[in-house]
C-alpha atoms as a PDB file:
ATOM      1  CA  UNK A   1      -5.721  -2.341  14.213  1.00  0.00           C
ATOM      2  CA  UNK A   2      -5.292  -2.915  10.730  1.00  0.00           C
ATOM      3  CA  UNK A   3      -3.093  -0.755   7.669  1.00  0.00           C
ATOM      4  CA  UNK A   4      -5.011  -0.637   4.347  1.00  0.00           C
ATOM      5  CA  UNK A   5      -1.806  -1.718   1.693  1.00  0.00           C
ATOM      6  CA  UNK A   6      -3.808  -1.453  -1.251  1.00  0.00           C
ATOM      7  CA  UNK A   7      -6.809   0.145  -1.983  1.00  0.00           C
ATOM      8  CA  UNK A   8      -9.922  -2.576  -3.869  1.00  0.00           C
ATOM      9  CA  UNK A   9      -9.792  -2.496  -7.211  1.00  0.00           C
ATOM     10  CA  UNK A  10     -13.445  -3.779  -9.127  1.00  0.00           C
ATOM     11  CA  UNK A  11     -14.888  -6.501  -7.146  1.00  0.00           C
ATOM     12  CA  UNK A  12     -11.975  -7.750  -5.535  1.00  0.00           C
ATOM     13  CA  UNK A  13     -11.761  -5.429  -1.627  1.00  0.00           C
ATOM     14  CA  UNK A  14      -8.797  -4.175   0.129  1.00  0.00           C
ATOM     15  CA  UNK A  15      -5.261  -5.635   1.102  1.00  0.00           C
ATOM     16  CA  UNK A  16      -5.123  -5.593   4.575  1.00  0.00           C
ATOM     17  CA  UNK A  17      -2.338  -6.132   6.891  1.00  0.00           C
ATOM     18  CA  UNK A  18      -1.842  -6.722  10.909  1.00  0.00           C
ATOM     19  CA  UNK A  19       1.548  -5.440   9.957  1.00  0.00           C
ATOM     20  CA  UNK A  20       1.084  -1.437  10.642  1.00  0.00           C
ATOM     21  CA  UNK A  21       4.012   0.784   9.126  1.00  0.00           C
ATOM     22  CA  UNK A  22       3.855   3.991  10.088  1.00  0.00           C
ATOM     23  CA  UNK A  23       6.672   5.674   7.693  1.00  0.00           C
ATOM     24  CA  UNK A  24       9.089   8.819   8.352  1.00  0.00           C
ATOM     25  CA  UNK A  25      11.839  10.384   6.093  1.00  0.00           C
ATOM     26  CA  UNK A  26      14.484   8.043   7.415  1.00  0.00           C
ATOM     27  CA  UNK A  27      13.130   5.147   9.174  1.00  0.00           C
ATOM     28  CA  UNK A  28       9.710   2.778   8.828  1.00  0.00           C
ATOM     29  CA  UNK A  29       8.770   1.623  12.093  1.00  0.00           C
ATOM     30  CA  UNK A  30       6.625  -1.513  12.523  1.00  0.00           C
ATOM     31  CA  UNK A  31       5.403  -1.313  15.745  1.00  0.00           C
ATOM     32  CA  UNK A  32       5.015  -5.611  16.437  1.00  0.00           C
ATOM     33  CA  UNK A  33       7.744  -5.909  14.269  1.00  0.00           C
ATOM     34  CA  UNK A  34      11.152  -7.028  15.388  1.00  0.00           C
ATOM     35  CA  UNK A  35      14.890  -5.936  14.238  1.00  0.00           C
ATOM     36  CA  UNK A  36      16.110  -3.557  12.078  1.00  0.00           C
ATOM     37  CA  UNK A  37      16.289  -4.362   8.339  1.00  0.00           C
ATOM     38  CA  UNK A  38      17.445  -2.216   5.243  1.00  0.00           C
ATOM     39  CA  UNK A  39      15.970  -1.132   2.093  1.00  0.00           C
ATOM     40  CA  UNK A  40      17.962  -3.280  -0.711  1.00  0.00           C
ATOM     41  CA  UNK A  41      19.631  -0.103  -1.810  1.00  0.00           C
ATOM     42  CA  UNK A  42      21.707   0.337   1.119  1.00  0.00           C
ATOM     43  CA  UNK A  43      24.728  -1.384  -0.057  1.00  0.00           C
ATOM     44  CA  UNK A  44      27.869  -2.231   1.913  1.00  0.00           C
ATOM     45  CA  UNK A  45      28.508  -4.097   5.707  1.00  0.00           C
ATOM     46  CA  UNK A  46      30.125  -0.689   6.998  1.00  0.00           C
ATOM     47  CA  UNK A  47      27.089   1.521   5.882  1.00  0.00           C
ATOM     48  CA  UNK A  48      24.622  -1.291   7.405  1.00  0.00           C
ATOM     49  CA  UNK A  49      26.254  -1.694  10.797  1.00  0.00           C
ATOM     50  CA  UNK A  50      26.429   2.169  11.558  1.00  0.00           C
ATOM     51  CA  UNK A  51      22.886   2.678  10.760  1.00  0.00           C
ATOM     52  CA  UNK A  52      22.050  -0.117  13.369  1.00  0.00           C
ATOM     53  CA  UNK A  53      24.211   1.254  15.501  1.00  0.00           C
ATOM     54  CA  UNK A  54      22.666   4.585  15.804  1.00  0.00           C
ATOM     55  CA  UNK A  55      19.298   3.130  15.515  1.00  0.00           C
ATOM     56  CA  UNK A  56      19.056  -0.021  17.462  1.00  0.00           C
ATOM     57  CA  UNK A  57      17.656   0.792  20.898  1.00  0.00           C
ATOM     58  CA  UNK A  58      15.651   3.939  19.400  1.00  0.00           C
ATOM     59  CA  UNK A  59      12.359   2.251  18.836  1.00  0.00           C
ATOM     60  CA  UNK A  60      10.573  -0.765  20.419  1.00  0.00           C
ATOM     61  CA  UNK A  61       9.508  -2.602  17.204  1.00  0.00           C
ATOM     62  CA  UNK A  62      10.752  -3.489  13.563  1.00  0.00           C
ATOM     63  CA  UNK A  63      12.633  -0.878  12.291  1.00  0.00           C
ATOM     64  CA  UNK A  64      13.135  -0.705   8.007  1.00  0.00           C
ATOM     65  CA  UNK A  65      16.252   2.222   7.155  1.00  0.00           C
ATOM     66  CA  UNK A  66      14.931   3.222   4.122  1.00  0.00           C
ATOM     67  CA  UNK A  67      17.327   4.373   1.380  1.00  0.00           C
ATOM     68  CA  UNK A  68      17.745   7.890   1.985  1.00  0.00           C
ATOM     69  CA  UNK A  69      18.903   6.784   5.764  1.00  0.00           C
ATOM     70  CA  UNK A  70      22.581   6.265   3.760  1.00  0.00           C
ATOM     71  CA  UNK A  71      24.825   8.685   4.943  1.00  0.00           C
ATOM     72  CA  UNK A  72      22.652  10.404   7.377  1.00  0.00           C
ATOM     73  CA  UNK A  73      24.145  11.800  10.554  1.00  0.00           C
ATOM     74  CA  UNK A  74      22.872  10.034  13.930  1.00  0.00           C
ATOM     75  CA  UNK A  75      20.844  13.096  15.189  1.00  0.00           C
ATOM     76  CA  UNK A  76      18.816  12.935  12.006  1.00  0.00           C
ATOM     77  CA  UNK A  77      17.721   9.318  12.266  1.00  0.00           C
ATOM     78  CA  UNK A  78      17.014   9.797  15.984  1.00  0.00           C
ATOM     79  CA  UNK A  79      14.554  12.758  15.311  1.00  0.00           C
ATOM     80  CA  UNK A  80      13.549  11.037  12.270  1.00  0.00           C
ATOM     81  CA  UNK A  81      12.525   7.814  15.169  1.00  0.00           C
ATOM     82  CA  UNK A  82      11.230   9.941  17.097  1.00  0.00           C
ATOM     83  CA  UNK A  83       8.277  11.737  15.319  1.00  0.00           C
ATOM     84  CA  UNK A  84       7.452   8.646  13.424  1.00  0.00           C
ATOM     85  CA  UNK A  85       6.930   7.361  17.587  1.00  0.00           C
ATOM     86  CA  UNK A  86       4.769  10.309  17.988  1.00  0.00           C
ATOM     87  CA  UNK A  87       2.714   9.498  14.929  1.00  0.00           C
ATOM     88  CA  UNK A  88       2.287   6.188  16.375  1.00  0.00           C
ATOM     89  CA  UNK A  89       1.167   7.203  20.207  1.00  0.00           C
ATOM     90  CA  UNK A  90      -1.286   9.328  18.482  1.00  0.00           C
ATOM     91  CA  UNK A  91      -2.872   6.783  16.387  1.00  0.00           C
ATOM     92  CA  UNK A  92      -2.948   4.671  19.143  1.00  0.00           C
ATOM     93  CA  UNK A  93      -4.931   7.324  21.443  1.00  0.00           C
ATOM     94  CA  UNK A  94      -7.387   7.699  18.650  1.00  0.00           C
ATOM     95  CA  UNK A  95      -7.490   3.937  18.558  1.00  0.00           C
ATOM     96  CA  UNK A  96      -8.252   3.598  21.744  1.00  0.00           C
ATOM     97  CA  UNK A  97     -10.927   6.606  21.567  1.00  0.00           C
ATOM     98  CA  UNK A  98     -13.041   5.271  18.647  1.00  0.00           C
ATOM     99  CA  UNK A  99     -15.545   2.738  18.561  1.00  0.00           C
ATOM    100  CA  UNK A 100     -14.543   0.192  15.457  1.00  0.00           C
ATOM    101  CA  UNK A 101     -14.505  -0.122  12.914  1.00  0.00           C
ATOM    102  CA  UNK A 102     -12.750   3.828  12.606  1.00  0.00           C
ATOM    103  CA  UNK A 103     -10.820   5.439   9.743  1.00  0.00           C
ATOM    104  CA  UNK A 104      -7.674   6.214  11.761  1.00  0.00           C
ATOM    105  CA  UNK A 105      -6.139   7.485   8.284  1.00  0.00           C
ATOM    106  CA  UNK A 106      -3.799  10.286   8.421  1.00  0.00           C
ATOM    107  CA  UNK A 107      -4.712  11.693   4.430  1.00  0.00           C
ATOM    108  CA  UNK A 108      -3.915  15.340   3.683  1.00  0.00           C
ATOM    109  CA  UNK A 109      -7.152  16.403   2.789  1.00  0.00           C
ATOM    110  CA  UNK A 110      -7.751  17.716  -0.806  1.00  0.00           C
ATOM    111  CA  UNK A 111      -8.836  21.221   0.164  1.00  0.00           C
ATOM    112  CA  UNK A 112      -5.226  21.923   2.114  1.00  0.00           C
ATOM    113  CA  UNK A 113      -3.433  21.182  -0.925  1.00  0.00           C
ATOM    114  CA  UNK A 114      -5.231  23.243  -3.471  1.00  0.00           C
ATOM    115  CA  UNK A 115      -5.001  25.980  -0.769  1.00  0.00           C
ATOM    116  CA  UNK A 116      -1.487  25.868  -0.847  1.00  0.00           C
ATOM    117  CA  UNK A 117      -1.542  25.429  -4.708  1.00  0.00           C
ATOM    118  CA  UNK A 118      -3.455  28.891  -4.448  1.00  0.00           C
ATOM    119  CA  UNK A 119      -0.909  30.101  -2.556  1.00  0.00           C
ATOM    120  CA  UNK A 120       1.866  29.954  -5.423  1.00  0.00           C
ATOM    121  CA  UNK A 121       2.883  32.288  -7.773  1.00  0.00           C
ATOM    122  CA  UNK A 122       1.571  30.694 -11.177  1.00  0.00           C
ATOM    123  CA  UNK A 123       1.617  33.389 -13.699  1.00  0.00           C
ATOM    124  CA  UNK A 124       4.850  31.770 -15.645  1.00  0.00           C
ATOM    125  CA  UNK A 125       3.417  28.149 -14.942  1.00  0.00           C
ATOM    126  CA  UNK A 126       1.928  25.658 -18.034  1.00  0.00           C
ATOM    127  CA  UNK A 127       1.305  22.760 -15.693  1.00  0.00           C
ATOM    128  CA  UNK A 128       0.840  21.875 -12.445  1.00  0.00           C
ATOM    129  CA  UNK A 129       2.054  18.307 -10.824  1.00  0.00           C
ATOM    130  CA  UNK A 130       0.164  17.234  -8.056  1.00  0.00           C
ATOM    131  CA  UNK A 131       3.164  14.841  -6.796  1.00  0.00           C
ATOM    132  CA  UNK A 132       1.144  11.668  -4.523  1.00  0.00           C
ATOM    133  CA  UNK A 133       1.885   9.753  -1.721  1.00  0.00           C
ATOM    134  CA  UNK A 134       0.086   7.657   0.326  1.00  0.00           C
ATOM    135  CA  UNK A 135      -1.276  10.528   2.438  1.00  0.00           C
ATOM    136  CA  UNK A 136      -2.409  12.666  -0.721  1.00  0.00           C
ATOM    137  CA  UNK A 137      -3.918  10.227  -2.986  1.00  0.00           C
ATOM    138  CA  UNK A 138      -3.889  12.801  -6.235  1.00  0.00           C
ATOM    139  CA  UNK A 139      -6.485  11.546  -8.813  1.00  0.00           C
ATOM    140  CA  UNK A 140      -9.984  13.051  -7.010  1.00  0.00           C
ATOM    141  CA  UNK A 141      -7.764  16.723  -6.890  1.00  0.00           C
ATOM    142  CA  UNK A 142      -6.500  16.678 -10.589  1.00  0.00           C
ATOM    143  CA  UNK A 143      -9.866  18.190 -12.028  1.00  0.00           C
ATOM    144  CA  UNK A 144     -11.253  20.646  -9.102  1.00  0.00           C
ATOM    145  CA  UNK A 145      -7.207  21.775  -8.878  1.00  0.00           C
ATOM    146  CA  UNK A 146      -7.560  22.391 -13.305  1.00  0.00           C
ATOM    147  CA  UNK A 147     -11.199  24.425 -12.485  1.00  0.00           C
ATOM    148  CA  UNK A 148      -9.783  26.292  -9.396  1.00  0.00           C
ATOM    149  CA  UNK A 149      -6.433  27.112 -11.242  1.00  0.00           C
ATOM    150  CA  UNK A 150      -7.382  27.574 -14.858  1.00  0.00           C
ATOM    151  CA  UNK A 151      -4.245  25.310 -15.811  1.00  0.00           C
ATOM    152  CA  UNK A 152      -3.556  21.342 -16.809  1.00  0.00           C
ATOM    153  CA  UNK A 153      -3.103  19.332 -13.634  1.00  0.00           C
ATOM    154  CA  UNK A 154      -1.346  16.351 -13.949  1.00  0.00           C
ATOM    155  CA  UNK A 155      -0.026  13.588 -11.111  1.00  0.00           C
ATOM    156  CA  UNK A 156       2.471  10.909 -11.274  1.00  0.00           C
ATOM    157  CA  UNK A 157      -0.790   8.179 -11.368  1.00  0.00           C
ATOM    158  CA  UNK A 158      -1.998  10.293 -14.499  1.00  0.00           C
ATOM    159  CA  UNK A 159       0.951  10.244 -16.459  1.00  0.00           C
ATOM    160  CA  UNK A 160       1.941   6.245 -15.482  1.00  0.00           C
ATOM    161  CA  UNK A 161      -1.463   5.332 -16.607  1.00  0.00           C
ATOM    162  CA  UNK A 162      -1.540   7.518 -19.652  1.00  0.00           C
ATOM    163  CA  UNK A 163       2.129   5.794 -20.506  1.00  0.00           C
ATOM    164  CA  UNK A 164       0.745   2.314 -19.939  1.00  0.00           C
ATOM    165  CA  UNK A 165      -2.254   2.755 -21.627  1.00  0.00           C
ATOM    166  CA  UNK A 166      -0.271   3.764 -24.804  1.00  0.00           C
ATOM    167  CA  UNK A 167       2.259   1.291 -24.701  1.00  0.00           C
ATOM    168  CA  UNK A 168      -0.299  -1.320 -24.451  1.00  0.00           C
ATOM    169  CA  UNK A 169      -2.203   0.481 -27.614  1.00  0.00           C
ATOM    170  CA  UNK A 170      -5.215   0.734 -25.798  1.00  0.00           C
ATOM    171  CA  UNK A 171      -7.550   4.603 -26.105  1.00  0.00           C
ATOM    172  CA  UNK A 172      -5.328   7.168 -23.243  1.00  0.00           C
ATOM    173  CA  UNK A 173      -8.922   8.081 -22.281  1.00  0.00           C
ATOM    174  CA  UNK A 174     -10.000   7.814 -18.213  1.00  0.00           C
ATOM    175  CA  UNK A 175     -12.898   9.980 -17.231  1.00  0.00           C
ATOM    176  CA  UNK A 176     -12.479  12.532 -14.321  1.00  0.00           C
ATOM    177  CA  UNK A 177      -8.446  11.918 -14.481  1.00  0.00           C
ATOM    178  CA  UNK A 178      -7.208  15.183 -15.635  1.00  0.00           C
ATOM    179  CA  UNK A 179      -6.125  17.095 -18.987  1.00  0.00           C
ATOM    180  CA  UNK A 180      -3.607  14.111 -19.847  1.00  0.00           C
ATOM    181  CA  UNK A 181      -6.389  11.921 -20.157  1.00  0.00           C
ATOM    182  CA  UNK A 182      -9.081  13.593 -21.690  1.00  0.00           C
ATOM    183  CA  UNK A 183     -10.453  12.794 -25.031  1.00  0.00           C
ATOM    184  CA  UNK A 184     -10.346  16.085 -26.108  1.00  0.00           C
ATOM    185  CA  UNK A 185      -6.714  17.215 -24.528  1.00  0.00           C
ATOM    186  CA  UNK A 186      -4.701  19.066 -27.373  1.00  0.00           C
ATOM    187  CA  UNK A 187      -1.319  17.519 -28.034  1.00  0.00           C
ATOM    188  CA  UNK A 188       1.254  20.059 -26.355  1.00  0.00           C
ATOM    189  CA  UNK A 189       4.792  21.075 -29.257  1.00  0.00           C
END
Protein backbone atom coordinates (compact mmCIF):
# COMPACT_ATOMS: atom_id res chain seq x y z
CA UNK A 1 0.00 0.00 0.00
CA UNK A 2 1.16 3.22 -0.96
CA UNK A 3 -0.02 7.22 0.26
CA UNK A 4 -0.05 9.67 -2.70
CA UNK A 5 2.06 12.94 -0.88
CA UNK A 6 1.81 15.04 -3.76
CA UNK A 7 -0.26 15.06 -6.55
CA UNK A 8 1.99 15.18 -10.50
CA UNK A 9 2.43 18.31 -11.59
CA UNK A 10 3.18 18.59 -15.83
CA UNK A 11 5.21 15.72 -16.83
CA UNK A 12 6.80 14.94 -13.75
CA UNK A 13 4.03 11.91 -11.79
CA UNK A 14 3.18 11.54 -8.24
CA UNK A 15 5.20 11.51 -4.84
CA UNK A 16 4.68 8.37 -3.44
CA UNK A 17 5.45 7.05 -0.11
CA UNK A 18 5.54 3.40 1.72
CA UNK A 19 5.15 5.67 4.68
CA UNK A 20 1.08 5.73 5.09
CA UNK A 21 -0.22 8.57 7.55
CA UNK A 22 -3.50 8.31 8.22
CA UNK A 23 -4.18 11.80 10.18
CA UNK A 24 -6.81 12.66 13.10
CA UNK A 25 -7.41 15.98 15.03
CA UNK A 26 -4.78 15.15 17.61
CA UNK A 27 -2.52 12.47 16.58
CA UNK A 28 -0.90 11.15 12.97
CA UNK A 29 -0.47 7.59 13.13
CA UNK A 30 2.05 5.82 10.86
CA UNK A 31 1.13 2.50 10.94
CA UNK A 32 5.10 0.82 10.21
CA UNK A 33 6.28 3.66 11.88
CA UNK A 34 7.92 3.52 15.26
CA UNK A 35 7.82 6.05 18.44
CA UNK A 36 6.09 8.94 19.12
CA UNK A 37 7.45 12.27 17.80
CA UNK A 38 6.08 15.95 18.05
CA UNK A 39 5.18 18.59 15.70
CA UNK A 40 8.09 21.37 16.19
CA UNK A 41 5.53 23.61 17.79
CA UNK A 42 5.11 21.70 20.83
CA UNK A 43 7.59 23.42 22.93
CA UNK A 44 8.78 22.47 26.41
CA UNK A 45 10.16 18.80 28.12
CA UNK A 46 7.02 18.87 30.57
CA UNK A 47 4.41 19.36 27.69
CA UNK A 48 6.38 16.54 25.57
CA UNK A 49 6.62 13.88 28.25
CA UNK A 50 2.81 14.05 29.25
CA UNK A 51 1.69 13.72 25.77
CA UNK A 52 3.83 10.45 25.55
CA UNK A 53 2.65 9.50 28.52
CA UNK A 54 -0.94 9.41 27.69
CA UNK A 55 -0.20 8.26 24.28
CA UNK A 56 2.51 5.72 24.31
CA UNK A 57 0.92 2.27 24.39
CA UNK A 58 -2.32 3.65 22.46
CA UNK A 59 -1.30 2.72 18.98
CA UNK A 60 1.01 0.03 17.48
CA UNK A 61 3.03 2.24 15.06
CA UNK A 62 4.68 5.82 14.74
CA UNK A 63 2.74 8.16 16.39
CA UNK A 64 3.30 12.30 15.31
CA UNK A 65 1.26 14.74 18.29
CA UNK A 66 0.46 17.30 16.12
CA UNK A 67 0.25 20.86 17.49
CA UNK A 68 -3.15 21.19 18.60
CA UNK A 69 -2.39 17.86 20.88
CA UNK A 70 -0.82 20.81 23.46
CA UNK A 71 -2.86 20.98 26.31
CA UNK A 72 -5.33 18.39 25.45
CA UNK A 73 -6.83 16.26 28.18
CA UNK A 74 -5.89 12.36 27.99
CA UNK A 75 -9.46 11.18 27.03
CA UNK A 76 -9.27 13.40 23.98
CA UNK A 77 -6.04 12.03 22.54
CA UNK A 78 -7.20 8.48 23.32
CA UNK A 79 -10.48 8.91 21.24
CA UNK A 80 -8.58 11.01 18.96
CA UNK A 81 -6.11 7.32 18.60
CA UNK A 82 -8.72 5.57 18.43
CA UNK A 83 -10.82 6.60 15.32
CA UNK A 84 -7.73 7.42 13.42
CA UNK A 85 -7.20 3.14 14.28
CA UNK A 86 -10.57 2.68 12.86
CA UNK A 87 -9.77 4.64 9.74
CA UNK A 88 -6.87 2.47 9.39
CA UNK A 89 -8.65 -1.21 9.91
CA UNK A 90 -10.97 0.01 7.33
CA UNK A 91 -8.54 0.88 4.74
CA UNK A 92 -6.91 -2.13 5.37
CA UNK A 93 -10.23 -4.34 4.77
CA UNK A 94 -10.70 -2.51 1.55
CA UNK A 95 -7.08 -3.25 0.87
CA UNK A 96 -7.38 -6.51 1.29
CA UNK A 97 -10.82 -6.60 -0.80
CA UNK A 98 -9.55 -4.89 -4.01
CA UNK A 99 -7.62 -6.18 -6.71
CA UNK A 100 -4.49 -3.53 -7.29
CA UNK A 101 -3.81 -1.25 -8.23
CA UNK A 102 -7.21 0.45 -6.15
CA UNK A 103 -7.94 4.06 -5.19
CA UNK A 104 -8.32 3.42 -1.45
CA UNK A 105 -8.72 7.39 -1.12
CA UNK A 106 -10.95 8.63 1.49
CA UNK A 107 -11.92 12.30 -0.60
CA UNK A 108 -15.17 14.02 0.39
CA UNK A 109 -16.75 13.99 -2.76
CA UNK A 110 -17.62 17.38 -4.43
CA UNK A 111 -21.37 16.87 -4.57
CA UNK A 112 -21.58 16.42 -0.43
CA UNK A 113 -20.04 19.65 0.00
CA UNK A 114 -22.04 21.83 -2.29
CA UNK A 115 -25.03 20.00 -0.69
CA UNK A 116 -24.17 21.22 2.50
CA UNK A 117 -23.19 24.66 0.97
CA UNK A 118 -26.98 24.52 -0.19
CA UNK A 119 -27.89 23.88 3.02
CA UNK A 120 -26.74 27.40 4.50
CA UNK A 121 -28.44 30.39 4.92
CA UNK A 122 -26.67 32.75 2.24
CA UNK A 123 -28.90 35.65 1.75
CA UNK A 124 -26.37 38.17 3.78
CA UNK A 125 -23.28 36.29 2.19
CA UNK A 126 -20.73 38.11 -0.67
CA UNK A 127 -18.40 35.14 -0.81
CA UNK A 128 -18.12 31.81 -0.18
CA UNK A 129 -14.65 29.96 1.01
CA UNK A 130 -14.42 26.57 0.13
CA UNK A 131 -11.66 25.90 3.00
CA UNK A 132 -9.35 22.47 1.51
CA UNK A 133 -7.75 19.73 2.94
CA UNK A 134 -6.41 16.81 1.72
CA UNK A 135 -9.78 15.02 1.66
CA UNK A 136 -11.62 18.00 -0.22
CA UNK A 137 -9.25 19.07 -2.79
CA UNK A 138 -11.26 22.61 -3.58
CA UNK A 139 -10.21 23.85 -7.09
CA UNK A 140 -12.67 21.35 -9.43
CA UNK A 141 -15.77 22.76 -6.81
CA UNK A 142 -14.92 26.57 -7.01
CA UNK A 143 -16.88 27.10 -10.41
CA UNK A 144 -19.97 24.46 -10.26
CA UNK A 145 -20.24 25.84 -6.29
CA UNK A 146 -20.26 29.92 -8.14
CA UNK A 147 -23.12 28.39 -10.89
CA UNK A 148 -25.08 26.42 -8.19
CA UNK A 149 -24.89 29.40 -5.67
CA UNK A 150 -25.01 32.51 -7.79
CA UNK A 151 -22.02 33.94 -5.58
CA UNK A 152 -17.89 34.25 -5.89
CA UNK A 153 -16.32 31.06 -4.61
CA UNK A 154 -13.02 31.30 -3.54
CA UNK A 155 -10.49 28.54 -1.69
CA UNK A 156 -7.35 28.95 0.15
CA UNK A 157 -5.38 27.38 -3.27
CA UNK A 158 -7.22 30.30 -5.22
CA UNK A 159 -6.27 33.07 -3.23
CA UNK A 160 -2.34 31.66 -2.55
CA UNK A 161 -2.01 31.37 -6.22
CA UNK A 162 -3.69 34.61 -7.09
CA UNK A 163 -1.13 36.24 -4.27
CA UNK A 164 1.86 34.53 -5.85
CA UNK A 165 1.05 35.18 -9.16
CA UNK A 166 0.96 38.97 -8.35
CA UNK A 167 3.87 39.19 -6.34
CA UNK A 168 5.81 37.56 -8.98
CA UNK A 169 4.13 40.22 -11.63
CA UNK A 170 2.99 37.60 -13.69
CA UNK A 171 -1.20 37.93 -15.39
CA UNK A 172 -3.63 36.58 -11.93
CA UNK A 173 -5.41 34.70 -14.75
CA UNK A 174 -5.97 30.54 -14.30
CA UNK A 175 -8.82 29.14 -16.29
CA UNK A 176 -11.62 27.14 -14.47
CA UNK A 177 -10.16 28.49 -10.91
CA UNK A 178 -12.88 30.66 -9.72
CA UNK A 179 -14.01 34.50 -9.67
CA UNK A 180 -10.47 35.50 -8.10
CA UNK A 181 -8.90 34.40 -11.09
CA UNK A 182 -10.86 35.27 -13.88
CA UNK A 183 -9.88 37.71 -16.48
CA UNK A 184 -12.88 39.44 -16.29
CA UNK A 185 -13.44 39.43 -12.21
CA UNK A 186 -14.39 43.10 -11.13
CA UNK A 187 -12.08 44.50 -8.49
CA UNK A 188 -14.24 44.35 -5.14
CA UNK A 189 -14.05 48.41 -2.80
Amino acid sequence: MVQVRNDGEGEKGPRLSMNVAVTGRYVVYHPVGAGVSFSRRIEGESERDRLRGHVEGLLEGGIVLRTAAAGAAPDVLRADAEQVMARWEQLRRQAFDVQPPADLSARIPGERILAAARTLDLTKTDVLILSACVQMPSLPLIEPAKAKLGLPVLSASTATAFTLLGRLDLPTVLPAAGHLLRKDRREVG
